[in-house]
Protein backbone atom coordinates (compact mmCIF):
# COMPACT_ATOMS: atom_id res chain seq x y z
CA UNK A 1 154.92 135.57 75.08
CA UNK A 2 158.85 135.41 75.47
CA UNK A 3 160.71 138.52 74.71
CA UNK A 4 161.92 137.45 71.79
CA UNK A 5 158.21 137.42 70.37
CA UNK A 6 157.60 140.78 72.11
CA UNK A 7 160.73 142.02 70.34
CA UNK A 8 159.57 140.96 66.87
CA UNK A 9 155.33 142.43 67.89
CA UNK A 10 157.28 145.52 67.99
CA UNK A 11 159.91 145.81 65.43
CA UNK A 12 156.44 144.80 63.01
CA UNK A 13 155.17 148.15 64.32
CA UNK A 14 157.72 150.38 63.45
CA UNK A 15 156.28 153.78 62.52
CA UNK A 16 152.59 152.59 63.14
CA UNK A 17 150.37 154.11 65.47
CA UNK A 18 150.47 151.99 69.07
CA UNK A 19 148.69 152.92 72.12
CA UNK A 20 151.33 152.19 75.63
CA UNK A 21 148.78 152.18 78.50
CA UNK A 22 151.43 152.29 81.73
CA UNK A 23 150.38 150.95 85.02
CA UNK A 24 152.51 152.83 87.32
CA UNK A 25 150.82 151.39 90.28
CA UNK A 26 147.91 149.07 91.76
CA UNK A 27 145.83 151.90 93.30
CA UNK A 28 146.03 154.40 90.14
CA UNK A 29 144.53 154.69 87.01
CA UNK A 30 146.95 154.00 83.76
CA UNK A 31 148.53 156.60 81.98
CA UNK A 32 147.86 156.27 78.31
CA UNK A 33 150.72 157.61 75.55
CA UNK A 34 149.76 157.83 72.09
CA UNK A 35 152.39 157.97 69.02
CA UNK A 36 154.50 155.68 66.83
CA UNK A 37 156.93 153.23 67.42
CA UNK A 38 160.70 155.30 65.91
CA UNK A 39 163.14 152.64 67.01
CA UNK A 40 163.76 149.14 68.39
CA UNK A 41 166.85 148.26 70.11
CA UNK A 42 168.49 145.19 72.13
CA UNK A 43 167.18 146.26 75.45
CA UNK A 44 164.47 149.14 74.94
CA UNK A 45 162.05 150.47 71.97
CA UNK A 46 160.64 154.18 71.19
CA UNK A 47 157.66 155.67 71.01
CA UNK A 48 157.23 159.13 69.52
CA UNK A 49 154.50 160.74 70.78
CA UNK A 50 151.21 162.42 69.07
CA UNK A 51 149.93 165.63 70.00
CA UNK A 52 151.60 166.27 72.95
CA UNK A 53 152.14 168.98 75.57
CA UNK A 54 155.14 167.81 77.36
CA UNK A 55 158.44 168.65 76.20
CA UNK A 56 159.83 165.46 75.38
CA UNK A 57 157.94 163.93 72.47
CA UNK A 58 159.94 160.33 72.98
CA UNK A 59 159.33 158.11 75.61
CA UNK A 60 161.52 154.97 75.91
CA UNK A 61 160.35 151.33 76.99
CA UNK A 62 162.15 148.08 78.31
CA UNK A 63 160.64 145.13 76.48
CA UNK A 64 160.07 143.25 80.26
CA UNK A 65 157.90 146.04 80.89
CA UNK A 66 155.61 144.21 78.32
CA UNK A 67 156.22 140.63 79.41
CA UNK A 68 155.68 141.85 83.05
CA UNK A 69 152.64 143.88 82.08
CA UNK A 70 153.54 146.83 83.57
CA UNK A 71 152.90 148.08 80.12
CA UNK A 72 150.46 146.72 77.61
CA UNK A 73 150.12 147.59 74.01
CA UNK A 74 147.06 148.42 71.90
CA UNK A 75 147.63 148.58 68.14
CA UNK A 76 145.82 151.52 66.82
């Protein structure tokens, strides 16, 4: 997938439920975010998140984080 494609997978998904599952680093276990896709830009995307406890509901992501797989996203 080039980031352009990535880009456009995303933008599709604005205000849909997506699950991010982050892989921070070999030896842990992913964190998992819940919530909706609010906004795309040139460089990042947002995801607002569902149901949450910590105090910022929006959590921001760099599309090479997808073509890197440091991230990888489930549609919901």
């Amino acid at each position: 997938m080039t980031l352009l494609e990535i880009k456009e997978y995303i933008t599709e998904r604005i205000d849909k439920d997506i699950v991010v599952k982050q892989k921070i680093s070999h030896r842990t276990v992913p964190v998992q975010y819940e919530g909706k896709v609010k906004e795309v830009y040139d460089n990042l995307f947002i995801i607002e998140l569902n149901n949450t406890r910590l105090k910022n509901k929006l959590v921001t992501f760099n599309y090479r984080d997808v073509l890197t797989k440091s991230i990888v996203l489930i549609d919901k």
